[in-house]
Protein backbone atom coordinates (compact mmCIF):
# COMPACT_ATOMS: atom_id res chain seq x y z
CA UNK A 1 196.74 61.94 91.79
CA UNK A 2 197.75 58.17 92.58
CA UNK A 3 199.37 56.41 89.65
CA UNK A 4 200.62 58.89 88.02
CA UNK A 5 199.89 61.84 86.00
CA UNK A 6 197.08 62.70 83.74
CA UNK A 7 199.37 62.30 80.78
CA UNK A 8 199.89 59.00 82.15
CA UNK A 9 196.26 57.57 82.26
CA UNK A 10 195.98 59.16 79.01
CA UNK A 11 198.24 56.73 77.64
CA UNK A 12 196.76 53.74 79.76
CA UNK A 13 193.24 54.91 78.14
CA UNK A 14 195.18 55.20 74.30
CA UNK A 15 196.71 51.86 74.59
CA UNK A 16 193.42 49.78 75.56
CA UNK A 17 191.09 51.69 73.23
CA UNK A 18 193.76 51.69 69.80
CA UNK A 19 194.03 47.47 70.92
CA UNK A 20 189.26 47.90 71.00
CA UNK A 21 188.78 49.85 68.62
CA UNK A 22 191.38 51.74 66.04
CA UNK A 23 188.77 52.52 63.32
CA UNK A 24 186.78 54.63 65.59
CA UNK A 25 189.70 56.42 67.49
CA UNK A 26 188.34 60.02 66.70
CA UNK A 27 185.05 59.15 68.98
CA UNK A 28 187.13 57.65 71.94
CA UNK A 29 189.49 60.37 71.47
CA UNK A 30 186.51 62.44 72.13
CA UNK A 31 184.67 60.12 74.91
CA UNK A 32 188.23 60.06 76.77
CA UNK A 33 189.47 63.83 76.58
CA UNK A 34 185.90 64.56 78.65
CA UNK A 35 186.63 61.41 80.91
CA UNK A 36 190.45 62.65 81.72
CA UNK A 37 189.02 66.47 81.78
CA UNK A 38 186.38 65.43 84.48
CA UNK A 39 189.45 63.61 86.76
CA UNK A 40 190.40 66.78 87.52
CA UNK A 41 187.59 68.94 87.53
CA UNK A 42 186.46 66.35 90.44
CA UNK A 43 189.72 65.72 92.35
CA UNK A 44 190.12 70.04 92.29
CA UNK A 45 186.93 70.25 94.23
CA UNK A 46 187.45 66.91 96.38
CA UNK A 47 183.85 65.76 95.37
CA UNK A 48 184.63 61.94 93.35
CA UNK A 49 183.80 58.99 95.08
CA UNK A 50 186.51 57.74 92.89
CA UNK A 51 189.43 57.70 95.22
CA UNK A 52 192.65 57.52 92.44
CA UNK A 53 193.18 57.83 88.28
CA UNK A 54 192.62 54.00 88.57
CA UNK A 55 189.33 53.53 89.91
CA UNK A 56 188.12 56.52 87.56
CA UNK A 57 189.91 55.12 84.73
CA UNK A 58 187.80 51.70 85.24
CA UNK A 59 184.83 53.71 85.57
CA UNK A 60 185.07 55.46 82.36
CA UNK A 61 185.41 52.08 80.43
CA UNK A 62 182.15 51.05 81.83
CA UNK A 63 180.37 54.24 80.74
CA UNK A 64 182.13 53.85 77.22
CA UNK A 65 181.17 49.86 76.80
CA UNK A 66 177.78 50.46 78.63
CA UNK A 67 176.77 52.95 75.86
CA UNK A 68 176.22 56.03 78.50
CA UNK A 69 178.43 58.22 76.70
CA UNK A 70 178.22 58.84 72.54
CA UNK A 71 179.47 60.88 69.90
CA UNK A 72 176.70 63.21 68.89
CA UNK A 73 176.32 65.11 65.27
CA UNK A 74 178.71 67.90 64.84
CA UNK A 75 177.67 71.36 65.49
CA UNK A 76 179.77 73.68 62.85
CA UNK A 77 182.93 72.20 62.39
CA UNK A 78 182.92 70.77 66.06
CA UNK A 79 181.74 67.63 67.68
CA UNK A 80 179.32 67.16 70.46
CA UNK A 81 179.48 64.95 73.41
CA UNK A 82 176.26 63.47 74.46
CA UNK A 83 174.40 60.99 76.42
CA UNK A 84 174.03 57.59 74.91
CA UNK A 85 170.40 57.39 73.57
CA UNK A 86 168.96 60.58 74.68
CA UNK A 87 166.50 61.71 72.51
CA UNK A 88 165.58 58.73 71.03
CA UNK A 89 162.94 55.40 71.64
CA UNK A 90 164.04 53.95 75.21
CA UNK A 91 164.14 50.82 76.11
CA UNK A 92 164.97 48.60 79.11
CA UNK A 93 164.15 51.71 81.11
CA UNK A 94 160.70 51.47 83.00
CA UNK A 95 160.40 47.70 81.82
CA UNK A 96 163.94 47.04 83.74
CA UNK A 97 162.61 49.43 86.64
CA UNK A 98 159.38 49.18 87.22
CA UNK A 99 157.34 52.17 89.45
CA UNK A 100 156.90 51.71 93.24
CA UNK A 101 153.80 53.00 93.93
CA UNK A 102 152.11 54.76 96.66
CA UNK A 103 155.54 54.88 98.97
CA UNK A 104 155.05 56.68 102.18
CA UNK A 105 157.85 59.62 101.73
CA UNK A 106 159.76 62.23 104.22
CA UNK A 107 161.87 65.02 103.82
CA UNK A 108 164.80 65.07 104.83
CA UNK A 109 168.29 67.60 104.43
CA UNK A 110 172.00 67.89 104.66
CA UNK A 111 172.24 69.17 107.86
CA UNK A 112 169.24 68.20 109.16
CA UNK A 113 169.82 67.54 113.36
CA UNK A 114 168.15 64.12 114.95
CA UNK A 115 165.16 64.25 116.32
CA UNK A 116 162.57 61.44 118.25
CA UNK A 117 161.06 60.28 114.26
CA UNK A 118 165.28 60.58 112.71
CA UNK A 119 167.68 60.04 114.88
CA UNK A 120 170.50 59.81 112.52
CA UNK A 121 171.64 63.20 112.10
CA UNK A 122 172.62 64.29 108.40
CA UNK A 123 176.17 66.45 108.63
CA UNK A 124 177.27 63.22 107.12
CA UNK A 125 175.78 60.49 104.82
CA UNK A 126 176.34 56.90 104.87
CA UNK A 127 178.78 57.39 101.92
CA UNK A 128 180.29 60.88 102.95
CA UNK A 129 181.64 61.64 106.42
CA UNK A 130 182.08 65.27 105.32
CA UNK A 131 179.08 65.21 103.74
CA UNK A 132 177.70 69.14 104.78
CA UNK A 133 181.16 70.58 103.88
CA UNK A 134 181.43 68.90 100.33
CA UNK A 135 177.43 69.81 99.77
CA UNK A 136 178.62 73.32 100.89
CA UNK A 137 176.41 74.27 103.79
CA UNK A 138 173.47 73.38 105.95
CA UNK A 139 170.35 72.84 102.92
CA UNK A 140 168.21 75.12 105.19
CA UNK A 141 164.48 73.52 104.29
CA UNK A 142 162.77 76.60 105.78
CA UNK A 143 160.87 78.03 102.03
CA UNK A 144 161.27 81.37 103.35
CA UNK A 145 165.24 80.24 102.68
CA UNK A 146 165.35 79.06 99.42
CA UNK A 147 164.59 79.86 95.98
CA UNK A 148 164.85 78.15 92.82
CA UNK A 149 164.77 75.02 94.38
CA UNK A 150 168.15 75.70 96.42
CA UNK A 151 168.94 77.67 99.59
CA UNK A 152 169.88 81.76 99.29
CA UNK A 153 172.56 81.25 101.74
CA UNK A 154 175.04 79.64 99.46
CA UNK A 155 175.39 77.41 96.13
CA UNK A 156 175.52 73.77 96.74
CA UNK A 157 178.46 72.38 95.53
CA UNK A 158 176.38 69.06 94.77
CA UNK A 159 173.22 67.82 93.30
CA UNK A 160 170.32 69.58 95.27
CA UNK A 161 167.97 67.10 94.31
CA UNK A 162 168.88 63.99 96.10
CA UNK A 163 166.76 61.21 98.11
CA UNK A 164 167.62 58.31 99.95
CA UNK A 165 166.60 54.85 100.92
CA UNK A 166 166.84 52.01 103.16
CA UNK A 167 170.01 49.82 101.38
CA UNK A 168 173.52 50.64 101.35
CA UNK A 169 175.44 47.76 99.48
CA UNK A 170 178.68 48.81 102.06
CA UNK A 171 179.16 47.71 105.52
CA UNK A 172 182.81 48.12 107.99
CA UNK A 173 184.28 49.20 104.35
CA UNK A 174 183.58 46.65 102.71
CA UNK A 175 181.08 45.79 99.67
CA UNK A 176 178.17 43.58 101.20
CA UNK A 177 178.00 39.93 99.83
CA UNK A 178 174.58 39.99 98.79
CA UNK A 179 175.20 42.81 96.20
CA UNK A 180 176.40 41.41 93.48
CA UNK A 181 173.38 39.02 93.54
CA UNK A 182 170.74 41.85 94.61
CA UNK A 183 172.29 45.04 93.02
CA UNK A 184 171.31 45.04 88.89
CA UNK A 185 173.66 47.24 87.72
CA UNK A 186 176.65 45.80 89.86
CA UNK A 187 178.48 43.84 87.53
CA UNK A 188 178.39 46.94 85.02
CA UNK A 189 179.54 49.63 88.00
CA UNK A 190 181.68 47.91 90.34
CA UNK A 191 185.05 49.42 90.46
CA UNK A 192 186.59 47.97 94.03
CA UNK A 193 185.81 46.61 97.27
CA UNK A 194 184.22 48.94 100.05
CA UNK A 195 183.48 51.38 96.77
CA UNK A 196 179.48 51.57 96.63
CA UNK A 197 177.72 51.10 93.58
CA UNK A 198 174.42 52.99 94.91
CA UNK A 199 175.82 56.45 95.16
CA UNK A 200 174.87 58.75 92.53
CA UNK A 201 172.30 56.73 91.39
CA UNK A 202 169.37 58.62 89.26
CA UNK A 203 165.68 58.24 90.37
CA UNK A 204 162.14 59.57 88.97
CA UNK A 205 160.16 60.39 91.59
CA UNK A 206 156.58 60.49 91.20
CA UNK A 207 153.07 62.18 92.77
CA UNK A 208 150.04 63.05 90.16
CA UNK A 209 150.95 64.11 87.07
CA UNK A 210 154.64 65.52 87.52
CA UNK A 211 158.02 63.68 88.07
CA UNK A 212 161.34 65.01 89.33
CA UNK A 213 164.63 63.38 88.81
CA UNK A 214 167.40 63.23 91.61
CA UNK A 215 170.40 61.12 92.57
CA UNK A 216 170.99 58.50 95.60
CA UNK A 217 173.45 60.02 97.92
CA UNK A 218 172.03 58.85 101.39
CA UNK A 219 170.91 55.59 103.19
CA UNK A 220 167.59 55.30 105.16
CA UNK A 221 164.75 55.97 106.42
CA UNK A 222 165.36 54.22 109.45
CA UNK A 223 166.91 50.79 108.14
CA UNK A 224 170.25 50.43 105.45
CA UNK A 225 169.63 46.13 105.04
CA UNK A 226 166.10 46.29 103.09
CA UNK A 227 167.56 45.47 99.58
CA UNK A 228 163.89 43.04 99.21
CA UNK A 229 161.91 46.28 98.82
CA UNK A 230 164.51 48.57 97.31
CA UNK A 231 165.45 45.54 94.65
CA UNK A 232 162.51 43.45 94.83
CA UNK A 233 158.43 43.62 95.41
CA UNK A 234 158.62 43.90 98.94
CA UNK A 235 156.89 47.09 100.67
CA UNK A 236 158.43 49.19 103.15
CA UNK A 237 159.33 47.97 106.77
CA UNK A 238 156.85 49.60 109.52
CA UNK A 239 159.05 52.31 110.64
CA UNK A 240 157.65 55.84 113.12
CA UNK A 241 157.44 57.53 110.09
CA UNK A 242 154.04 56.13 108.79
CA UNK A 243 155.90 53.29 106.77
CA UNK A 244 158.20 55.41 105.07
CA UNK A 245 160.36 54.51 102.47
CA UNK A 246 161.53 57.19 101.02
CA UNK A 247 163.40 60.27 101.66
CA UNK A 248 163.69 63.53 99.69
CA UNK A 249 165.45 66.93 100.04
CA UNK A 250 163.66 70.09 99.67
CA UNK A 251 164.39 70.55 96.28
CA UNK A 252 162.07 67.40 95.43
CA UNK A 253 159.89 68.33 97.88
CA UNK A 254 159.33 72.11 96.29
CA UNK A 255 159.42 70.58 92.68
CA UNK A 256 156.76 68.20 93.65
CA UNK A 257 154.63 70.51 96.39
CA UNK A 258 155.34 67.39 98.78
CA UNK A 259 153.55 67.93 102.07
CA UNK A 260 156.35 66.56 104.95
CA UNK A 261 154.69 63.35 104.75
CA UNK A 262 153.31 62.61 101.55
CA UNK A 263 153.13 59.44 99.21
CA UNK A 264 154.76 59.06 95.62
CA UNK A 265 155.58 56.78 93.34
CA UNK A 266 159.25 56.13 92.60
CA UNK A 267 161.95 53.60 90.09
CA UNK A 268 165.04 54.41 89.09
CA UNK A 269 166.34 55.57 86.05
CA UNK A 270 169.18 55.56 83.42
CA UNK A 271 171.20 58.40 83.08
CA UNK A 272 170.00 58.32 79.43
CA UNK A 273 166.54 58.63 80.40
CA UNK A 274 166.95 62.18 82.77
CA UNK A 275 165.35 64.76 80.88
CA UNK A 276 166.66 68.67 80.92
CA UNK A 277 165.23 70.20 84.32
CA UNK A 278 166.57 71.82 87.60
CA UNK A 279 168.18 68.98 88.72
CA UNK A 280 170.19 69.19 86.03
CA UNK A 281 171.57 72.43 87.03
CA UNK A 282 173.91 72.17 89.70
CA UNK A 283 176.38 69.64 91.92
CA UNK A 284 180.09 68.65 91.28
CA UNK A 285 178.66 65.16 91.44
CA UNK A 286 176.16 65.73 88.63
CA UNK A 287 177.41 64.14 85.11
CA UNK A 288 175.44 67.17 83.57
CA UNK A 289 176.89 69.63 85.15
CA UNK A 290 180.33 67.62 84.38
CA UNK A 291 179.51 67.66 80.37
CA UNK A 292 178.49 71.20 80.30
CA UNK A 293 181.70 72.37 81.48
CA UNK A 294 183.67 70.95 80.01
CA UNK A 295 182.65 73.07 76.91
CA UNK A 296 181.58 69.78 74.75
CA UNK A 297 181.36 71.89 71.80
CA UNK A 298 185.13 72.26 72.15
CA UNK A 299 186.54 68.98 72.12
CA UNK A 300 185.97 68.69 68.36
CA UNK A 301 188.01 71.50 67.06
């Protein structure tokens, strides 16, 4: 681990937070033994996007001073970790991110080969050159293959549920200079040049009456520059795939009973507002997989 040892950044996190905030130390204490827990839960399996103790450590003070992390009421004599504002009223949420409706959307899968309508093939992502060895295999999209929403073959070792689309705020490793301007959660998750801001990123994902929930971990289809629709009210550029502008693994597909070219509505969503569901359930890169084991109810005795 760069910088030093965990004991180290321990200290680093002690000293700012007794300077912030000395009459709640219990609750950072708390917030922060997770935080340091999940550096090495991450860095063990080689998932984090977060390349040393620094950039994590810089994360985790964003999470803390962007309310995405809260002490919860205690269980027995324990505390409980939980996510800021779950639960409760929302707000900022679907006012902030407003539904894209009626998006033209494909499936595609880790793994997937190119072919004449993709021709970008998917054994890495735009953020992840290894991206089928960290996932854990090829996410076979066959239905004969799968079951409960992942394949039979092996367990992914990230979030099944994932989508992407056309923007990636990264370019020749470095951060674009439009993002900070375009992106609306930069300022509050920018940790370092050439680090993107996108990845990981929680979405609803709409058609009729049922919505799924997945993370951002690829660019496309087709184009990586359209921040105007992604961002703003523009609609999808005219691509082979019927205007697409939106892709989705099987696992959204299957939740949703997506044909391979369907239409849905879409926005994107705080972590806050992700309700308990199979996506949920899986992925080294999946904060709820993170807080569950740790063993939250734990940290208070």
């Amino acid at each position: 681990m760069e910088n030093g040892s965990p004991g180290r950044v321990l200290n680093a996190f002690l000293e700012l937070f007794l300077r912030k905030a000395r009459h709640d130390f219990r609750g950072f204490w708390f917030v922060f033994s997770f935080l340091l827990l999940s550096i090495c839960d991450w860095n063990a399996f080689g998932q984090s996007q977060y390349q040393s103790s620094t950039d994590f450590a810089k994360f985790a003070i964003k999470l803390r001073e962007n309310g995405l992390l809260a002490i919860g009421p205690k269980l027995g004599n324990g505390a409980r970790l939980t996510m800021a504002g779950r639960g409760l009223p929302q707000t900022g949420g679907s006012e902030r991110y407003p539904w894209k409706l009626s998006v033209a959307t494909t499936i595609f899968w880790v793994g997937e080969r190119p072919t004449a309508n993709n021709p970008v093939p998917n054994d890495r992502s735009s953020w992840d050159p290894n991206w089928i060895s960290n996932y854990g295999g090829y996410d076979d999209p066959d239905s004969k293959s799968r079951k409960d929403f992942i394949p039979m073959s092996f367990l992914p070792r990230q979030n099944p549920f994932y989508v992407a689309l056309p923007y990636n705020d990264v370019v020749s490793g470095h951060t674009k200079p439009e993002a900070k301007d375009v992106i609306p959660w930069f300022k509050d998750a920018f940790v370092r040049d050439g680090q993107s801001v996108l990845k990981g990123r929680w979405l609803a994902i709409r058609r009729g009456n049922k919505i799924c929930y997945a993370q951002w971990e690829d660019c496309g289809p087709f184009f990586t520059d359209h921040w105007q629709y992604v961002f703003g009210n523009e609609r999808p550029k005219a691509n082979l795939n019927q205007n697409a502008g939106l892709d989705v693994s099987p696992a959204v597909r299957d939740y949703l009973g997506l044909d391979n070219i369907d239409v849905c509505d879409w926005r994107f969503v705080e972590i806050r507002e992700v309700p308990p569901g199979p996506w949920a359930m899986y992925g080294d890169n999946n904060i709820f997989v993170i807080l569950r084991r740790q063993g939250t109810d734990q940290l208070g005795h």
